[in-house]
Protein backbone atom coordinates (compact mmCIF):
# COMPACT_ATOMS: atom_id res chain seq x y z
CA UNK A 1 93.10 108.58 90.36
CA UNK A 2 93.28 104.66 89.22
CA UNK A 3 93.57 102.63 92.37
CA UNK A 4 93.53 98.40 92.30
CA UNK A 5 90.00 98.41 93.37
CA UNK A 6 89.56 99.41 89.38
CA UNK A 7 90.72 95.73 88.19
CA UNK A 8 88.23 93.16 88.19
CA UNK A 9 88.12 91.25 91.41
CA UNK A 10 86.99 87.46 89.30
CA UNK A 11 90.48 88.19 86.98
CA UNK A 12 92.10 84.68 87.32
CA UNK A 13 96.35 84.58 88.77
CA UNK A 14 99.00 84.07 86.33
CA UNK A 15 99.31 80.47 86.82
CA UNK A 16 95.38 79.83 85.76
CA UNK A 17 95.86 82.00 82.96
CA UNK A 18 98.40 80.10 81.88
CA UNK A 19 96.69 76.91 82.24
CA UNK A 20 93.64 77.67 80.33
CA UNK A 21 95.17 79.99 77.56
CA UNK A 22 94.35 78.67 73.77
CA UNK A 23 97.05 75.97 72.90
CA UNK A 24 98.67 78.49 70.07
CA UNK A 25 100.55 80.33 72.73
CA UNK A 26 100.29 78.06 75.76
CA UNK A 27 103.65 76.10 74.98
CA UNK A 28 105.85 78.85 74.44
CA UNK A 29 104.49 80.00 78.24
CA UNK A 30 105.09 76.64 79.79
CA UNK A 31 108.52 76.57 78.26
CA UNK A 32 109.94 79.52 79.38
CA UNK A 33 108.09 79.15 82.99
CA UNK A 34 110.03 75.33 83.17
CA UNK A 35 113.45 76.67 82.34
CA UNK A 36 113.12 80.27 84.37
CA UNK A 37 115.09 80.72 87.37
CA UNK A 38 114.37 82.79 89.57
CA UNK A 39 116.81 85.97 91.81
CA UNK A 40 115.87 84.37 94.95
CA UNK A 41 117.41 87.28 96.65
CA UNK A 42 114.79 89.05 94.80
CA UNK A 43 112.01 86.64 96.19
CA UNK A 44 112.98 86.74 99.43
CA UNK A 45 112.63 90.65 99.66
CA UNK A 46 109.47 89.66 97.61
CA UNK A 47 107.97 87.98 99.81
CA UNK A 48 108.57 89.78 102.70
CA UNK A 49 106.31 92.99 100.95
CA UNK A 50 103.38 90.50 99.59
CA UNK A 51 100.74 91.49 102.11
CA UNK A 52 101.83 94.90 101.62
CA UNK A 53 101.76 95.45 97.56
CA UNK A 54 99.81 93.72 95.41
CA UNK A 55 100.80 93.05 91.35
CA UNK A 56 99.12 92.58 88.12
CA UNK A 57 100.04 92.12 84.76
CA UNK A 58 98.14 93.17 81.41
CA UNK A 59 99.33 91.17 78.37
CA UNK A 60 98.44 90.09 74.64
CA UNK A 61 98.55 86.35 74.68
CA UNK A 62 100.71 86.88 71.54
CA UNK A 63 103.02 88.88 72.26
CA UNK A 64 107.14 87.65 72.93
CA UNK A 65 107.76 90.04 75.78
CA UNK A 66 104.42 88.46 77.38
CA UNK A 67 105.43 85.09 76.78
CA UNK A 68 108.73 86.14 78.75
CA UNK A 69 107.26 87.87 81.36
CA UNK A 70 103.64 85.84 82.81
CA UNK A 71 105.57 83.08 83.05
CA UNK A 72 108.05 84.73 85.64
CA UNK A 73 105.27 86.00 87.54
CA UNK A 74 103.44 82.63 87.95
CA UNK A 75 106.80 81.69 89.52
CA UNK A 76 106.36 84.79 91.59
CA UNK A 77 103.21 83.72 92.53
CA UNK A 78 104.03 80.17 93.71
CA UNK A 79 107.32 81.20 95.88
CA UNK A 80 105.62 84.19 97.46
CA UNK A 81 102.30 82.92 98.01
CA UNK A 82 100.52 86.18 96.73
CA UNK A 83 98.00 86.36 94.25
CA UNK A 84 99.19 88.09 90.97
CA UNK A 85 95.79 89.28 88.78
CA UNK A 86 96.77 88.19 85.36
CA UNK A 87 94.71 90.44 82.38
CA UNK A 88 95.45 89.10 79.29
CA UNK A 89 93.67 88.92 76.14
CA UNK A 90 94.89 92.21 74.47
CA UNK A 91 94.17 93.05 70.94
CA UNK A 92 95.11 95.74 68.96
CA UNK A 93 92.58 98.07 67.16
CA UNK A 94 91.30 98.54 63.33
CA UNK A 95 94.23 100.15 60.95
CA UNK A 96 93.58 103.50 61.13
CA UNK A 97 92.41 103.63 65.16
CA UNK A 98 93.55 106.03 67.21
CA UNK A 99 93.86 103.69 70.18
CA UNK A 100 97.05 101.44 71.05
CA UNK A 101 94.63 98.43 72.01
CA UNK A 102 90.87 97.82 70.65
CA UNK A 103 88.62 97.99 73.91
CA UNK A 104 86.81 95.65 73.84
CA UNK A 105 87.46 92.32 73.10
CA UNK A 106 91.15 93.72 75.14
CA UNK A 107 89.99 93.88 79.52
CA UNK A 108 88.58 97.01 80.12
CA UNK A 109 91.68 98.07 82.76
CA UNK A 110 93.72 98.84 79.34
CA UNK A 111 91.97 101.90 79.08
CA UNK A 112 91.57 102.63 83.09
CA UNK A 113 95.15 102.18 83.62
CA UNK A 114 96.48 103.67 80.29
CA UNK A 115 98.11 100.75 79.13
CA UNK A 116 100.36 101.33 75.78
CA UNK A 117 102.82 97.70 75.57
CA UNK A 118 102.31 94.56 76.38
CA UNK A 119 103.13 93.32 79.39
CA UNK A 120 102.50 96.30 81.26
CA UNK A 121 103.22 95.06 85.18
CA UNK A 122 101.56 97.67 87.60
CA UNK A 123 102.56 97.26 91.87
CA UNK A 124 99.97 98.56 94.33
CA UNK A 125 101.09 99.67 97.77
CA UNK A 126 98.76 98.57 101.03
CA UNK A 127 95.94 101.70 100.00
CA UNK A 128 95.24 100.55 96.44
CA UNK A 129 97.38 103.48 95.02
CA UNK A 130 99.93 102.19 91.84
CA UNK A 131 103.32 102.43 92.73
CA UNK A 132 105.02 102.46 89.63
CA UNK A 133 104.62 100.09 86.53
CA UNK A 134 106.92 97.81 84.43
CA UNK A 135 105.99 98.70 80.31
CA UNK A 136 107.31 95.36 78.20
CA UNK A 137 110.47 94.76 80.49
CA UNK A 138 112.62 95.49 83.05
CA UNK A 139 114.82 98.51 82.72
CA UNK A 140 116.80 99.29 85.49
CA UNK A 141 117.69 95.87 86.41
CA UNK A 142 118.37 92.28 85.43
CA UNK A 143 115.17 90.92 85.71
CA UNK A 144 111.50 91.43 86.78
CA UNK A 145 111.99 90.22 89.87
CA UNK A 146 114.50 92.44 90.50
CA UNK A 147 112.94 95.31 89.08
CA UNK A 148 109.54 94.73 91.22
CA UNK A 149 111.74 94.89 94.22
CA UNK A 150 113.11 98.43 93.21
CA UNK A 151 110.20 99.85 92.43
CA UNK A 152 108.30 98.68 95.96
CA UNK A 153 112.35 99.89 97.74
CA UNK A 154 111.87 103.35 96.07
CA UNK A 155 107.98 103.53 96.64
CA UNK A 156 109.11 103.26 100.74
């Protein structure tokens, strides 16, 4: 079984990543992070589980759903407090591969965790065990915010 302790412990939040991704991709992040706003019923609730579940995100710095998505979470991350691991850098494979994402130059926990899209958001309850995952966006409600929410509700 994959369990958090499988994710690097030096992986930088989602607001560092942000700050020190390459300036191709950075402004599109910035922008959507500046005009976000956030459920705050959803971060209330949020913030009332962050020393119970932890959160981290695997992206591609290129992709759209990415550039939607880590820049919520670093908003996470500031109202809640909690530390959100961010693992981006994922690139796809060689035409021809039988992979979904070339391992390396993409963070090793692609292949632990079985990641397939990009941003894949994976919640860990208080034991290190995942709880469910978010695969490119949210599904079952508005937002990811939302959505993190349901998945920690239905995980209790």
């Amino acid at each position: 079984m994959v369990m958090l302790s499988d994710v690097r412990s030096d992986a930088p939040n989602c607001s560092e990543y942000v700050e020190t991704m390459s300036l191709m991709y950075k402004g599109g992040f910035l922008r959507q992070r500046n005009e976000y706003k956030l459920n705050p019923e959803a971060i209330e609730k949020l913030g009332t589980f962050s020393e119970d579940y932890k959160i981290v995100i695997v992206f591609a710095d290129w992709c759209g759903d990415a550039r939607r998505a880590v820049p919520v979470m670093s908003l996470i991350e500031a109202e809640t407090g909690q530390k959100i691991s961010a693992l981006g850098g994922m690139k796809k494979p060689p035409y021809g591969s039988d992979k979904f994402w070339a391992v390396p130059p993409s963070p090793v926990e692609v292949d632990i965790f079985e990641i397939t899209s990009s941003p894949t958001i994976l919640i860990f309850n208080q034991q290190g065990e995942e709880v469910g995952r978010i695969k490119t966006r949210a599904k079952m409600t508005p937002t990811i915010e939302q959505e993190i929410v349901k998945i920690i509700e239905d995980s209790l």
